[in-house]
Protein backbone atom coordinates (compact mmCIF):
# COMPACT_ATOMS: atom_id res chain seq x y z
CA UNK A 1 38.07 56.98 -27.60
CA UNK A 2 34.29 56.82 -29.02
CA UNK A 3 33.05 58.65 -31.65
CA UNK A 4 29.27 59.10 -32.99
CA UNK A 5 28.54 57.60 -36.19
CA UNK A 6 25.84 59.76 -38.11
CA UNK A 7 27.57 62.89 -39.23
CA UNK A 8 30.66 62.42 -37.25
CA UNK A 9 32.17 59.09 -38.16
CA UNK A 10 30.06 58.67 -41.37
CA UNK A 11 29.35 62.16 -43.36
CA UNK A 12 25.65 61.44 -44.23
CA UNK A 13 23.64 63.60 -42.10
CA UNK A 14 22.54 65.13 -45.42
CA UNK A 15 21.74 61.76 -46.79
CA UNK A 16 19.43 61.31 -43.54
CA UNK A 17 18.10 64.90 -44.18
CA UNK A 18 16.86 64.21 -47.88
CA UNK A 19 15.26 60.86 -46.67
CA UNK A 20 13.40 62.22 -43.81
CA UNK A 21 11.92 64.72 -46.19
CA UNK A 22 11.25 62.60 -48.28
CA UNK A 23 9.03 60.26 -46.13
CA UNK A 24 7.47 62.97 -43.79
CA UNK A 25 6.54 64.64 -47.50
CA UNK A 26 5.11 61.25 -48.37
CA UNK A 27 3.24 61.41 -44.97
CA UNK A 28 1.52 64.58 -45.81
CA UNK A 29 3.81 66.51 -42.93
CA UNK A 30 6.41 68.12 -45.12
CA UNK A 31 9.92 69.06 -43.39
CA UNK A 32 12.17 71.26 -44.90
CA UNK A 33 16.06 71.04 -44.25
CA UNK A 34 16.52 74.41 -42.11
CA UNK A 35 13.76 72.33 -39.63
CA UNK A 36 15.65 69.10 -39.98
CA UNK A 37 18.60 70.88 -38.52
CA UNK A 38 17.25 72.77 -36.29
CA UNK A 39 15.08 70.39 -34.58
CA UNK A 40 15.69 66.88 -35.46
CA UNK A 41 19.13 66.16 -36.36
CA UNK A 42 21.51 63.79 -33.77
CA UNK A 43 17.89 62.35 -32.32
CA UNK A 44 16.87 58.71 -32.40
CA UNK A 45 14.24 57.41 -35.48
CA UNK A 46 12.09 56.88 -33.06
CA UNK A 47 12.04 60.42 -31.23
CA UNK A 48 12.50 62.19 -34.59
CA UNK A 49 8.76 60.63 -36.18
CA UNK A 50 7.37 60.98 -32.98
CA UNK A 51 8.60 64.63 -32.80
CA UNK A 52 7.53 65.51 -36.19
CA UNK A 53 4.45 63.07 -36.97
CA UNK A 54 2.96 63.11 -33.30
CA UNK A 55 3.39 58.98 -33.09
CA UNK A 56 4.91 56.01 -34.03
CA UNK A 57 5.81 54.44 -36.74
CA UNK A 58 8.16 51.38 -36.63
CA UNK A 59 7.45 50.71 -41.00
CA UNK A 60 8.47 54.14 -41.47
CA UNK A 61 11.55 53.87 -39.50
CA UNK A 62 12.54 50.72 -41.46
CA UNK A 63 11.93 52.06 -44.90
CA UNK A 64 14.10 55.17 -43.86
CA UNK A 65 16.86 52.66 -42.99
CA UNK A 66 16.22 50.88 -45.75
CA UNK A 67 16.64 53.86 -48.02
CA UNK A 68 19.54 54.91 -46.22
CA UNK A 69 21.43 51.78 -46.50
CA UNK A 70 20.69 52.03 -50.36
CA UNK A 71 22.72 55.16 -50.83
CA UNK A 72 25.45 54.14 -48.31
CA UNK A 73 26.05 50.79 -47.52
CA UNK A 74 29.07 50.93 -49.46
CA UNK A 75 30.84 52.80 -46.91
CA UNK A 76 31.54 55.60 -49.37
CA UNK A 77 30.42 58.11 -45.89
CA UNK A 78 33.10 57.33 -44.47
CA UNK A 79 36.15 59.42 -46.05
CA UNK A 80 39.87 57.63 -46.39
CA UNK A 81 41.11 60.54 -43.84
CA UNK A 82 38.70 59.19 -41.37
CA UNK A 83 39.11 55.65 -41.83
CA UNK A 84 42.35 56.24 -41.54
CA UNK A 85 42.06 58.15 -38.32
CA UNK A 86 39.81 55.39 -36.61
CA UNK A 87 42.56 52.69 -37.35
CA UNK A 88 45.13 55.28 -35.91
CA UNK A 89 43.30 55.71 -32.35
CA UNK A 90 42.52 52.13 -33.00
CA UNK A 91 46.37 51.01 -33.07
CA UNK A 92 47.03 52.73 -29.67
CA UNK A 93 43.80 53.40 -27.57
CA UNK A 94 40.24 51.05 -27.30
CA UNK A 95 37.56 52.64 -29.57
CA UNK A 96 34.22 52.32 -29.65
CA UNK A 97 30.96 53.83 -31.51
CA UNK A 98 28.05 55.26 -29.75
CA UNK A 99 25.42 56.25 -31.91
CA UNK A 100 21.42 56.64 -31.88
CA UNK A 101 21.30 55.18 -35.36
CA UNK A 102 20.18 50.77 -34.89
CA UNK A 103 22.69 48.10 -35.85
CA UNK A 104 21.19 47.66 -38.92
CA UNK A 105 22.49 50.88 -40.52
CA UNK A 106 25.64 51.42 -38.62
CA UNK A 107 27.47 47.65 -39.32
CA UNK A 108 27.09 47.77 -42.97
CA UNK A 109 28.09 50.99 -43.51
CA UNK A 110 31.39 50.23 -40.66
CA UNK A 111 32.31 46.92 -42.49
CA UNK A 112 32.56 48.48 -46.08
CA UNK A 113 34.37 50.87 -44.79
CA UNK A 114 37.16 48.32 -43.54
CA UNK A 115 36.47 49.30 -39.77
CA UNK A 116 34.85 46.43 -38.36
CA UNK A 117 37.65 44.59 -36.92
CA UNK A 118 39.53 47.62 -35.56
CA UNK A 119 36.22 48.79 -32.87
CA UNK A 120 36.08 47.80 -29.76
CA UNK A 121 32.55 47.93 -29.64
CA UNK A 122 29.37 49.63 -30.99
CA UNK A 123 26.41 50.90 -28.69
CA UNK A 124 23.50 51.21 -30.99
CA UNK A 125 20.04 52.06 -30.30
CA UNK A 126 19.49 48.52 -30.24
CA UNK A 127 21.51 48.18 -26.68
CA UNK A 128 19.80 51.25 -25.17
CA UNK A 129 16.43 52.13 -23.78
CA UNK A 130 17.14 56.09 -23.71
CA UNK A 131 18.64 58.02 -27.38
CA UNK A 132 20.93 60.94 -26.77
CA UNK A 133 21.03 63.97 -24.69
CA UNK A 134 20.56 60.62 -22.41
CA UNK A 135 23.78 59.34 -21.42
CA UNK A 136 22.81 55.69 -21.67
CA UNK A 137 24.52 54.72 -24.04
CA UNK A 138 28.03 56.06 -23.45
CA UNK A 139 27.66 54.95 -20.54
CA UNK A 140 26.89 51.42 -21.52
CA UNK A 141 30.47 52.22 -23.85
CA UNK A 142 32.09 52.92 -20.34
CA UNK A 143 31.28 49.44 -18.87
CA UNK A 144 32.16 47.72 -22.35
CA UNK A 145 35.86 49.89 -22.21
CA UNK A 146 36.90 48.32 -19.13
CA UNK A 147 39.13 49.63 -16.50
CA UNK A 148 38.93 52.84 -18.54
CA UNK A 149 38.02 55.75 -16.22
CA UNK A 150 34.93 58.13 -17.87
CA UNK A 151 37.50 61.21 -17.78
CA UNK A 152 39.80 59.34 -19.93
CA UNK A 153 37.18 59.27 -22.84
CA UNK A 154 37.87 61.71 -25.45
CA UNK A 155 34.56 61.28 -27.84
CA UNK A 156 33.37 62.99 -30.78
CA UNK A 157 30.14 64.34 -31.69
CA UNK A 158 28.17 66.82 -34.03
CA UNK A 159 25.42 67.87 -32.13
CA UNK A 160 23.66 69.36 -29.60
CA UNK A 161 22.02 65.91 -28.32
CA UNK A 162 25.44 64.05 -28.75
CA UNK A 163 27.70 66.53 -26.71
CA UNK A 164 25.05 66.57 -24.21
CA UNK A 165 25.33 62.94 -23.86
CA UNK A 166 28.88 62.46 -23.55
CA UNK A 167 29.23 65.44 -20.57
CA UNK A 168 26.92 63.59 -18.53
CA UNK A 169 28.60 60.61 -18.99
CA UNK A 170 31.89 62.61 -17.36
CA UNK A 171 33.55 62.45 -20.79
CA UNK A 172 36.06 65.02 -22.49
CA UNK A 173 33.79 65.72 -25.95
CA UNK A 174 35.10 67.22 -29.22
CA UNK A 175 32.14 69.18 -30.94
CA UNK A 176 33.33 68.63 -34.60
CA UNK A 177 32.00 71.09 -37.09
CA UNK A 178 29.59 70.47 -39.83
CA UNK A 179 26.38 69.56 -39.18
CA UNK A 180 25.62 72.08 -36.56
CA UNK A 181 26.74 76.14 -36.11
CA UNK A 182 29.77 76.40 -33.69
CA UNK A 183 27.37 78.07 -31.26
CA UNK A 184 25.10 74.61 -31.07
CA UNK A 185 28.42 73.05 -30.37
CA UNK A 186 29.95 75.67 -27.01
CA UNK A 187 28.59 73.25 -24.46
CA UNK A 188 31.61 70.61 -26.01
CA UNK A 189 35.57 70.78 -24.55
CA UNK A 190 36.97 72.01 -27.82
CA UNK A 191 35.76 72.40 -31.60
CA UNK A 192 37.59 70.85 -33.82
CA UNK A 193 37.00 71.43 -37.72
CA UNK A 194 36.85 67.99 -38.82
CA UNK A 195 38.72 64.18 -38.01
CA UNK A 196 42.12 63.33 -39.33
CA UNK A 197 45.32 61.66 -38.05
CA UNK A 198 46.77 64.67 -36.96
CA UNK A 199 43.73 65.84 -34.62
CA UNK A 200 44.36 61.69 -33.31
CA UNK A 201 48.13 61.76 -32.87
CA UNK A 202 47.64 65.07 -30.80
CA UNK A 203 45.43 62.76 -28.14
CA UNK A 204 46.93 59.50 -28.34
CA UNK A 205 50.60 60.21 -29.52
């Protein structure tokens, strides 16, 4: 079982939204919410400046992250009914994170949260050369999930970029509602309206 971290596992994509603004404001390319959504959100740092600001920017990146873990780094993005889901799957099934966000925000944020021990692994940005739709990195899950066949996967993602990802892997995907429309989601198995134990104990008894 793998799930995405920003806005699936950890309910910040409108922490992430407010910082972006804030920086691209900062850089003179304002970027309002509606186009965060619609154009940016589930991408990589690194594809979303170069996508907005027309290059890179490795400081900017870092200050984002660094802003980011300001607000969350407690783990408070992480709700008890999803904590308590991930130690569910965790208790019965291998489980692993694969998200575009870097190490650097993601283990914090997982360790506050009490979930550290309980993962199987994390693929970060860190471990991968291509971001989502590219399936590199759930890929690089599949060979860290051994003996686990791709079809076996049941992974959960909020966007377009994520469930993209996951399919091409050869993985069942859950589009789970609340960053994106449903519509941005149809490409996804089934849309579910959110994570608990109950969604969990349907897939892994």
């Amino acid at each position: 079982m793998v799930f995405d971290f920003n806005g699936t596992l950890s309910d910040d994509e409108p922490v992430i939204c407010r910082i972006v603004m804030e920086l691209f404001a900062e850089q003179g390319r304002p970027l309002s919410a509606q186009e965060y959504y619609d154009e940016l959100a589930g991408l990589s740092d690194e594809v979303i400046v170069r996508k907005w600001l027309g290059r890179d920017d490795p400081a900017l990146i870092e200050e984002r992250i660094a802003r980011y873990r300001a607000v969350v780094a407690d783990g408070s993005s992480i709700s008890p009914a999803k904590r308590e889901a991930v130690r569910y799957a965790a208790a019965r099934v291998p489980v692993a994170v694969v998200t575009g966000a870097v190490r650097a925000e993601v283990d914090p944020v997982v360790a506050a949260a009490g979930l550290a021990d309980v993962l199987t692994t994390i693929v970060s940005a860190d471990d991968v050369a291509n971001s989502k739709p590219h399936p590199e990195g759930y890929l690089r899950a599949l060979e860290l999930l051994d003996g686990v066949a791709a079809g076996e996967i049941a992974v959960f993602e909020d966007t377009e970029a994520g469930v993209a990802a996951a399919k091409a892997a050869g993985m069942y995907v859950f589009g789970v509602l609340g960053t994106l429309a449903p519509e941005r989601l149809a490409a996804a198995d089934e849309i579910v309206s959110g994570l608990d134990v109950d969604l969990l104990r349907r897939l892994v008894g």
